[in-house]
Protein backbone atom coordinates (compact mmCIF):
# COMPACT_ATOMS: atom_id res chain seq x y z
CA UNK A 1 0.00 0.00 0.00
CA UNK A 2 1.44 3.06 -0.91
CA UNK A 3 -0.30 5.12 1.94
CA UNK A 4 1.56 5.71 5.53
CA UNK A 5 -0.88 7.11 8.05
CA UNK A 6 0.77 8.67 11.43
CA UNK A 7 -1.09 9.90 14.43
CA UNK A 8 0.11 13.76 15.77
CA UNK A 9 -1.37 13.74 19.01
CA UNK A 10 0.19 16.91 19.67
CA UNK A 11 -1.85 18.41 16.92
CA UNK A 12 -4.74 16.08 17.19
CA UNK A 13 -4.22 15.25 13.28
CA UNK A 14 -4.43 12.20 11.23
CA UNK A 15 -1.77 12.25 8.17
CA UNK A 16 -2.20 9.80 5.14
CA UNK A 17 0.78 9.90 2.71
CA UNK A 18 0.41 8.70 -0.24
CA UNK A 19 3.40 8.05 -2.41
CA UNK A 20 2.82 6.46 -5.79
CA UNK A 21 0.10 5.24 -8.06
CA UNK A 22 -3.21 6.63 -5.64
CA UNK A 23 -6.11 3.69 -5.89
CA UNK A 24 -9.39 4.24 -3.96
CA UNK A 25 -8.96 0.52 -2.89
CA UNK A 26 -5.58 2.25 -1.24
CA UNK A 27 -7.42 5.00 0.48
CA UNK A 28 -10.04 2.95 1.52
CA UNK A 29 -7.66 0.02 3.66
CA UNK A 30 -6.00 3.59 4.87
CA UNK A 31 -8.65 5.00 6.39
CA UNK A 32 -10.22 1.57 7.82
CA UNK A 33 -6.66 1.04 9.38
CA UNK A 34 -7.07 4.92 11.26
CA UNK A 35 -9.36 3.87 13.60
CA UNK A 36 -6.83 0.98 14.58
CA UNK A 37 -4.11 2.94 15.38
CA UNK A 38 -2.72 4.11 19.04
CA UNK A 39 -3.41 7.41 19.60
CA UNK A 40 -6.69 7.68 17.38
CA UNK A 41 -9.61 10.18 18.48
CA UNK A 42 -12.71 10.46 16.76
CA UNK A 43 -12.42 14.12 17.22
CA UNK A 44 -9.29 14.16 15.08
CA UNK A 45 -8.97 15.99 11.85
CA UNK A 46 -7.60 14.69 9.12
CA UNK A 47 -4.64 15.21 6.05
CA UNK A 48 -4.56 13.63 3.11
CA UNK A 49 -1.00 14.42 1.21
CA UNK A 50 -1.17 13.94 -2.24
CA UNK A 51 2.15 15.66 -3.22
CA UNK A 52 3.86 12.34 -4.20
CA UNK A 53 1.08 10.94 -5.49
CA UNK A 54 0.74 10.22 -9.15
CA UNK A 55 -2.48 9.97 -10.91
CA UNK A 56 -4.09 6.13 -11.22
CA UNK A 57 -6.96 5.52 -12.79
CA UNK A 58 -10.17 6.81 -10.70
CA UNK A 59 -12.88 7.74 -11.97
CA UNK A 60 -16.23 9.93 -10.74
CA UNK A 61 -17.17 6.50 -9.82
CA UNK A 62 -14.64 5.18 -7.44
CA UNK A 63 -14.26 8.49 -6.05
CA UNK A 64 -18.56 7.82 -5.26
CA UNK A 65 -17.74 4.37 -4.12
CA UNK A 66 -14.92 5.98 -1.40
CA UNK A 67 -17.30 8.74 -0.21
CA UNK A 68 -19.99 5.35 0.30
CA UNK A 69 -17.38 3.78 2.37
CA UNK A 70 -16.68 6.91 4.76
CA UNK A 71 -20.65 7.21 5.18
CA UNK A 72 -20.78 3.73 6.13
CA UNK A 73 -18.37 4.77 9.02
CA UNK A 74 -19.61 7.37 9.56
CA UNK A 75 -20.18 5.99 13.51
CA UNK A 76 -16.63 5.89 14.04
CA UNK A 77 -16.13 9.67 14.01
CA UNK A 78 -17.57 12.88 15.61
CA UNK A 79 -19.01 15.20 13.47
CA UNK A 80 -18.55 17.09 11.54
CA UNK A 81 -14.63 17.19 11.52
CA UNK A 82 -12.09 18.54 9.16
CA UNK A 83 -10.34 16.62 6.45
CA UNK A 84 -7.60 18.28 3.84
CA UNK A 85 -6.34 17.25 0.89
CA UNK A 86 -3.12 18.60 -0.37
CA UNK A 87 -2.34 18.37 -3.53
CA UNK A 88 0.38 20.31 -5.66
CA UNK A 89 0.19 18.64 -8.91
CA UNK A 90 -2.61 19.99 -11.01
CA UNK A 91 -4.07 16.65 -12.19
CA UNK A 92 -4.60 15.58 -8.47
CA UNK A 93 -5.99 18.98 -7.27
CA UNK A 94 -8.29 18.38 -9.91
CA UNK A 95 -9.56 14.83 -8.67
CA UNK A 96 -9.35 16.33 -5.27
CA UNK A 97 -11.66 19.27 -5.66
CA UNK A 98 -14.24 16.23 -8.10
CA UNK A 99 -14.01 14.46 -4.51
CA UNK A 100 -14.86 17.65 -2.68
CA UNK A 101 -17.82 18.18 -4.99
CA UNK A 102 -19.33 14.82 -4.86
CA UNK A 103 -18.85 14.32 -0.98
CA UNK A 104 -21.17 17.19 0.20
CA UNK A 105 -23.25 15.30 2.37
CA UNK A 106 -20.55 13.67 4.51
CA UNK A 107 -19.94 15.06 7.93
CA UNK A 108 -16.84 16.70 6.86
CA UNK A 109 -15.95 20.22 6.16
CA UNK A 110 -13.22 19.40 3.38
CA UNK A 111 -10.40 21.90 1.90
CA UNK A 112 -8.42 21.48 -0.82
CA UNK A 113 -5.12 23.30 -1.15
CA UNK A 114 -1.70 23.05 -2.75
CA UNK A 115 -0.15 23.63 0.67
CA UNK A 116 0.76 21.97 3.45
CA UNK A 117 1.46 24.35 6.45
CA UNK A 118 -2.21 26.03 5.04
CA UNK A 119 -3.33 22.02 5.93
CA UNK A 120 -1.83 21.82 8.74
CA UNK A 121 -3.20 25.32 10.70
CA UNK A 122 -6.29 24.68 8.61
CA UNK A 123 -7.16 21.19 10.25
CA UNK A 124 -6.02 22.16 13.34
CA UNK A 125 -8.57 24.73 14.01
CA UNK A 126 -7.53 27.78 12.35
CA UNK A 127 -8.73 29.72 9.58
């Protein structure tokens, strides 16, 4: 799997990484495996860092079929909380902002940037 995920407690942030080929199959085991992990809180925001990532082949409808399995978990996590996705690469920003538009009805309040730090004080609370 070419997605790490670490736990900053100190921030109260979950980071995926994804390096490589992205697969919604990927981001799916990724995000099951975050609820696993020590130091998980359902309050915690999340980062998704797509700056390594290269483009796979996803479509409109994987992207549905990911936003299907985060509603089906939805249990697992207060609400709403904050997920980012960083993505420098234009091709990714663009499947990150189709993701943004199609997931409007999960209990997320979702931000798509080409920056990190902007992520990082972003999901942590700021503005």
């Amino acid at each position: 799997m070419p997605i790490k995920t670490a736990i900053d407690t100190d921030r109260s942030i979950i980071i995926h990484t994804i390096t490589g080929k992205f697969t919604v199959e990927d981001a799916i085991g990724a995000y099951e495996l975050s609820f696993t992990l020590p130091g998980f809180d359902e309050r915690m925001g999340v980062i998704w860092d797509h700056r390594l990532t290269v483009a796979g082949d996803n479509t409109v409808g994987s992207l549905q079929e990911l936003k299907q399995r985060i509603e089906t978990s939805r249990f697992k996590r207060s609400q709403p909380y904050r997920v980012a996705l960083v993505a420098e690469k234009d091709a990714i920003y663009g499947m990150a902002r189709a993701f943004q538009a199609i997931s409007g009805s999960l209990p997320t309040e979702t931000l798509v940037t080409r920056s990190m730090d902007e992520a990082l004080v972003w999901v942590a609370g700021g503005q």
